[in-house]
PDB file of N, CA and C in Angstrom:
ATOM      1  N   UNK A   1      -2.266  17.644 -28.872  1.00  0.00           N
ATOM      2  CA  UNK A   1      -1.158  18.338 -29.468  1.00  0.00           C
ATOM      3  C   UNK A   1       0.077  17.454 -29.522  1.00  0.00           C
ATOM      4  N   UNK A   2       0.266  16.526 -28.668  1.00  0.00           N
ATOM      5  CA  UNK A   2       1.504  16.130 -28.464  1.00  0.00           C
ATOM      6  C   UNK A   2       1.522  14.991 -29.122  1.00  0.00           C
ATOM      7  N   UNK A   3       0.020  14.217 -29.766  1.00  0.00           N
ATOM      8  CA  UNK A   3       0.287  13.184 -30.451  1.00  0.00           C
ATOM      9  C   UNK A   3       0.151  13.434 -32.206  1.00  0.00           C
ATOM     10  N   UNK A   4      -0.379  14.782 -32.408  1.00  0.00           N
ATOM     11  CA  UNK A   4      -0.250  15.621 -33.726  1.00  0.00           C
ATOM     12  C   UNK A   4       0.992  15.550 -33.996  1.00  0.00           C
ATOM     13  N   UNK A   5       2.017  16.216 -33.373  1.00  0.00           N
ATOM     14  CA  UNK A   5       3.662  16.736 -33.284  1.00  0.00           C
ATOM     15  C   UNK A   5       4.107  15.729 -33.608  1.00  0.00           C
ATOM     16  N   UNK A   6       4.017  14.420 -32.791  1.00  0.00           N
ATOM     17  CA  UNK A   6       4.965  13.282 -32.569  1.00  0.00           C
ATOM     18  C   UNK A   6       4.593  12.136 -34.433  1.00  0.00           C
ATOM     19  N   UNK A   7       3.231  12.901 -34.456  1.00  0.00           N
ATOM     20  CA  UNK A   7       3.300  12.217 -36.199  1.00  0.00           C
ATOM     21  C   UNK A   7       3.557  12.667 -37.319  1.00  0.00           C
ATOM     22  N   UNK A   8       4.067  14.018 -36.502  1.00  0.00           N
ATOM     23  CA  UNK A   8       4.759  14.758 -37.739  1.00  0.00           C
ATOM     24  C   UNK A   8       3.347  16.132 -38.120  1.00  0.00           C
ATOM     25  N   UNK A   9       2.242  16.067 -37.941  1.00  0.00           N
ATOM     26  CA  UNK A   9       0.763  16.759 -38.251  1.00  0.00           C
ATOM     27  C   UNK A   9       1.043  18.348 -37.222  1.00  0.00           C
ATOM     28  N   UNK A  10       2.306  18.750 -36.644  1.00  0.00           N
ATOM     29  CA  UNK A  10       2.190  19.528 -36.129  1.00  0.00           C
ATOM     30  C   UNK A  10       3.570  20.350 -36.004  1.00  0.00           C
ATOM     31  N   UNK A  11       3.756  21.718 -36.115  1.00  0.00           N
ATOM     32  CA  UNK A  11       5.141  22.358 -36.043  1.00  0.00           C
ATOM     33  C   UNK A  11       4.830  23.469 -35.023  1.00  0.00           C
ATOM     34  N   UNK A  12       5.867  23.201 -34.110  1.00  0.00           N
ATOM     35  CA  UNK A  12       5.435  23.793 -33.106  1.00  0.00           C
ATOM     36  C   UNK A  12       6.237  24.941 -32.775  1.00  0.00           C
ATOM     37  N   UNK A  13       6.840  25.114 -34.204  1.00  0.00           N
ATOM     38  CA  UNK A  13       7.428  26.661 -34.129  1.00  0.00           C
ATOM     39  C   UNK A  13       6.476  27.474 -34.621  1.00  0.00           C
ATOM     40  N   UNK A  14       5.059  27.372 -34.824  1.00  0.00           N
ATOM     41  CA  UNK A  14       4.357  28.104 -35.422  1.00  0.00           C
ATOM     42  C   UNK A  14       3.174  27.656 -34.642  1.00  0.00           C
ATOM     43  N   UNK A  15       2.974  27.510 -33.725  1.00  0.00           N
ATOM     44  CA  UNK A  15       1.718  26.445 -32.832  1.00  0.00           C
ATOM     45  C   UNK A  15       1.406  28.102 -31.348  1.00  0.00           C
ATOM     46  N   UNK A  16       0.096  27.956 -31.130  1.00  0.00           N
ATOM     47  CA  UNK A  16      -0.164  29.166 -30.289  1.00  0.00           C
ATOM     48  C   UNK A  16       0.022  27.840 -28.852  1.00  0.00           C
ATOM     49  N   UNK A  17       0.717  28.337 -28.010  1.00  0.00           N
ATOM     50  CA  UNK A  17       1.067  27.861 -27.182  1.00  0.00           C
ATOM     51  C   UNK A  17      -0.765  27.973 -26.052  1.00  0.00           C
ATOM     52  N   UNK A  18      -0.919  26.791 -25.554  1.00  0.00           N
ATOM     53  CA  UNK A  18      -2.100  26.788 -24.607  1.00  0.00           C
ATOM     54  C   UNK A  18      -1.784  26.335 -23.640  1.00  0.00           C
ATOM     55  N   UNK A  19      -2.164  27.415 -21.921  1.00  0.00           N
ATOM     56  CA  UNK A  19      -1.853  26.798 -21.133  1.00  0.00           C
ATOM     57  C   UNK A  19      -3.345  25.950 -20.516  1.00  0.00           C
ATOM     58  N   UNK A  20      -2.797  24.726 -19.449  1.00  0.00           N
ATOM     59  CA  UNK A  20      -3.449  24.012 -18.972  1.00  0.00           C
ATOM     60  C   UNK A  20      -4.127  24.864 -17.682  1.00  0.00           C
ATOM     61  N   UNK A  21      -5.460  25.005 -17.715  1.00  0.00           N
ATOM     62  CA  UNK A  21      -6.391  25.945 -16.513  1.00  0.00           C
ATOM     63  C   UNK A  21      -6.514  24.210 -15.291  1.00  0.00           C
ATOM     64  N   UNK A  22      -7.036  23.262 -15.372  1.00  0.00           N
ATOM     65  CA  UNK A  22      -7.404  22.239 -14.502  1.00  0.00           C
ATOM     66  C   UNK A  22      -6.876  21.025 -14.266  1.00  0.00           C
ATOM     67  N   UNK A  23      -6.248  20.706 -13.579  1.00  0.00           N
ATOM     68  CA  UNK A  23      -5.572  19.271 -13.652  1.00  0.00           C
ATOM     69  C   UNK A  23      -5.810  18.617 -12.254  1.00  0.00           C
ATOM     70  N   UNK A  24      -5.407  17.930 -12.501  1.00  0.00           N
ATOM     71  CA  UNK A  24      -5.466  16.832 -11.023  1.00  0.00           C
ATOM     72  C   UNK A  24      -3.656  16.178 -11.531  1.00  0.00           C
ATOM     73  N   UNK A  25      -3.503  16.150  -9.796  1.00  0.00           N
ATOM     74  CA  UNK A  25      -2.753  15.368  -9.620  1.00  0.00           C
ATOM     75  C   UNK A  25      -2.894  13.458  -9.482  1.00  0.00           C
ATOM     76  N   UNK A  26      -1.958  12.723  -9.815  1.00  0.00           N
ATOM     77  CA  UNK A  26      -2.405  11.408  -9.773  1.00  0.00           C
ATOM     78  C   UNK A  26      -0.963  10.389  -9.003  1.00  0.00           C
ATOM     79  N   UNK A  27      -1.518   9.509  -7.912  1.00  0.00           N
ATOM     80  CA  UNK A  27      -0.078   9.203  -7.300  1.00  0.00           C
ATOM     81  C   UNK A  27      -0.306   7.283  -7.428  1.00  0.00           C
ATOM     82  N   UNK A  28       0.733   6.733  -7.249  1.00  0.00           N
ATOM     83  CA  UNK A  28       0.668   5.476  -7.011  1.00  0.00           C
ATOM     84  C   UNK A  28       1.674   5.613  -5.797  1.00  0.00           C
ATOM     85  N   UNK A  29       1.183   5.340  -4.049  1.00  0.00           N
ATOM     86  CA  UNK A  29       2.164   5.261  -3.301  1.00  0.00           C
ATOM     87  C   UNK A  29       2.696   4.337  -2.899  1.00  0.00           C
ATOM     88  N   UNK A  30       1.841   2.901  -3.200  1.00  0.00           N
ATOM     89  CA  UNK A  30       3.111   1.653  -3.503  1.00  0.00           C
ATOM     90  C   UNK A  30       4.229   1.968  -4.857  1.00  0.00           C
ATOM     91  N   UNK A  31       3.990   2.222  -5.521  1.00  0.00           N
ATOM     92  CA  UNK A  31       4.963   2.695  -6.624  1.00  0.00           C
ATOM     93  C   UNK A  31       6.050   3.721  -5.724  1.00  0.00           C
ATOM     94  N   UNK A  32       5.815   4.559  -5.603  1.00  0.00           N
ATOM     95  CA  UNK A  32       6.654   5.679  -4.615  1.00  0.00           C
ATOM     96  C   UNK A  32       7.776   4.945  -3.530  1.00  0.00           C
ATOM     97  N   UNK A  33       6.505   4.102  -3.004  1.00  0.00           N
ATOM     98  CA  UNK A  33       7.559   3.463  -1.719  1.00  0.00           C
ATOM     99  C   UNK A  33       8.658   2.657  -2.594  1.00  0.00           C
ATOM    100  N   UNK A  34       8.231   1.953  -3.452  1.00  0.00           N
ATOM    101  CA  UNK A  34       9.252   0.796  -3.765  1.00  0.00           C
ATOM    102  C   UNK A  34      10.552   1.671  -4.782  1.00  0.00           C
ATOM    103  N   UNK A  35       9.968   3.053  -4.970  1.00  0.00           N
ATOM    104  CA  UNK A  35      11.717   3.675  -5.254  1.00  0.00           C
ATOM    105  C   UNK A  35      12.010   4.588  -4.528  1.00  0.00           C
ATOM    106  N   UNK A  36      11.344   4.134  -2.723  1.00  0.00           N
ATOM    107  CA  UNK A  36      11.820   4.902  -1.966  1.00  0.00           C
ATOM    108  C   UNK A  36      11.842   6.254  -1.425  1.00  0.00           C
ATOM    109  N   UNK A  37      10.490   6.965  -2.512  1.00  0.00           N
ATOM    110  CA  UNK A  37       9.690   7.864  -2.501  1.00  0.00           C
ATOM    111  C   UNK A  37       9.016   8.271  -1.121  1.00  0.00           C
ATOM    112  N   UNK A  38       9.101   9.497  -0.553  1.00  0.00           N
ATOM    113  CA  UNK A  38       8.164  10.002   0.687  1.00  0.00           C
ATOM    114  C   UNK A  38       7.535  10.763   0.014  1.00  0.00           C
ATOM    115  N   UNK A  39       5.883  10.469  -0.245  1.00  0.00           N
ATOM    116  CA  UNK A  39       4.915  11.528  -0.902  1.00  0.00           C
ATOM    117  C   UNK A  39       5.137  12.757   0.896  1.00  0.00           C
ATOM    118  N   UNK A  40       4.748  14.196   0.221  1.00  0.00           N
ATOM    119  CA  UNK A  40       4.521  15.034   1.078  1.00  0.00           C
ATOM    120  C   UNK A  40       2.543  14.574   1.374  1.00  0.00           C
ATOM    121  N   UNK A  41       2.224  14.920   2.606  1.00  0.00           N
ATOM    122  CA  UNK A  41       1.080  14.421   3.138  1.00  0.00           C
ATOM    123  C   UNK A  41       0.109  15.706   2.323  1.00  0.00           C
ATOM    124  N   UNK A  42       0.306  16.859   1.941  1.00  0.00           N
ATOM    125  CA  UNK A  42      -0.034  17.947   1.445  1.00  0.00           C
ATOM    126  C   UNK A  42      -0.391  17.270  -0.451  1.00  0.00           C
ATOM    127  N   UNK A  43       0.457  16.312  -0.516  1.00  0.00           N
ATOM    128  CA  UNK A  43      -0.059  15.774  -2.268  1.00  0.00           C
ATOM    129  C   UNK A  43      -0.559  15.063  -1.842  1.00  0.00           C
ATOM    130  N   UNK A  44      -0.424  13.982  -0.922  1.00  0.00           N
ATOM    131  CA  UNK A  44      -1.531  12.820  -0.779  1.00  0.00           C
ATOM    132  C   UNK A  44      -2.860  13.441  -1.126  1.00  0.00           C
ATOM    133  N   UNK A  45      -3.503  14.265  -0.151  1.00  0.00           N
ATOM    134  CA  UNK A  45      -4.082  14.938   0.381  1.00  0.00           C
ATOM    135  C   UNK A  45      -5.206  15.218  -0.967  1.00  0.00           C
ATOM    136  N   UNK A  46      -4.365  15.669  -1.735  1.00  0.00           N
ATOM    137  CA  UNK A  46      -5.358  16.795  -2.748  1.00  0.00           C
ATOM    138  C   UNK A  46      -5.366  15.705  -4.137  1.00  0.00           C
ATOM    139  N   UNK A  47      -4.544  14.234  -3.866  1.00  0.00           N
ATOM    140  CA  UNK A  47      -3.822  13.646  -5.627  1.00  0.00           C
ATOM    141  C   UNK A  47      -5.085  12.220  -5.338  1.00  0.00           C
ATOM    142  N   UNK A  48      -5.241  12.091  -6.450  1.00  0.00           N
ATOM    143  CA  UNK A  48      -6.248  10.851  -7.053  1.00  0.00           C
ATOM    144  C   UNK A  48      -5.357   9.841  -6.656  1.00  0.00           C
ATOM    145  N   UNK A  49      -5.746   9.000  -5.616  1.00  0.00           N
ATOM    146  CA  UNK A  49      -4.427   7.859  -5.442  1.00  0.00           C
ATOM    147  C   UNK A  49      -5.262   6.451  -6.428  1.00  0.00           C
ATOM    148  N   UNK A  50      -3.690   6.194  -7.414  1.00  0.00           N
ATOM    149  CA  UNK A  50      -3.735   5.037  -8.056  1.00  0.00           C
ATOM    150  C   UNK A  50      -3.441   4.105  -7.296  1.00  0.00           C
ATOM    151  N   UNK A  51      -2.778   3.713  -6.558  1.00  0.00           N
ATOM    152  CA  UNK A  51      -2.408   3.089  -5.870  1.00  0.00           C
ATOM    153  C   UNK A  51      -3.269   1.059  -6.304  1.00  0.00           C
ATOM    154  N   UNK A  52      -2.610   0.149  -6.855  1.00  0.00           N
ATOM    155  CA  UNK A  52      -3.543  -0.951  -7.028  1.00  0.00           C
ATOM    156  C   UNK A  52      -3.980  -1.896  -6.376  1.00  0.00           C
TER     157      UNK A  52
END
């Protein structure tokens, strides 16, 4: 949807809104640390770590 819209293929004043049922979370916690970021141990926990 969002790359329809962004080419113009989509108006989203007339678009049935869909919500998202499944996601995952995704973390990089060297990324985090270096802007000083404290992940909660509760996202670690449950998030796909990118981490490289």
């Amino acid at each position: 949807m969002a790359a329809a819209f962004l080419n113009g293929n989509l108006d989203l004043a007339t678009t049935n809104i869909q919500r998202v049922g499944v996601f995952d979370y995704f973390i990089n916690r060297a990324g985090a640390a270096a802007q000083g970021i404290e992940l909660p141990q509760s996202l670690i926990d449950r998030a796909i770590d990118q981490t490289p």
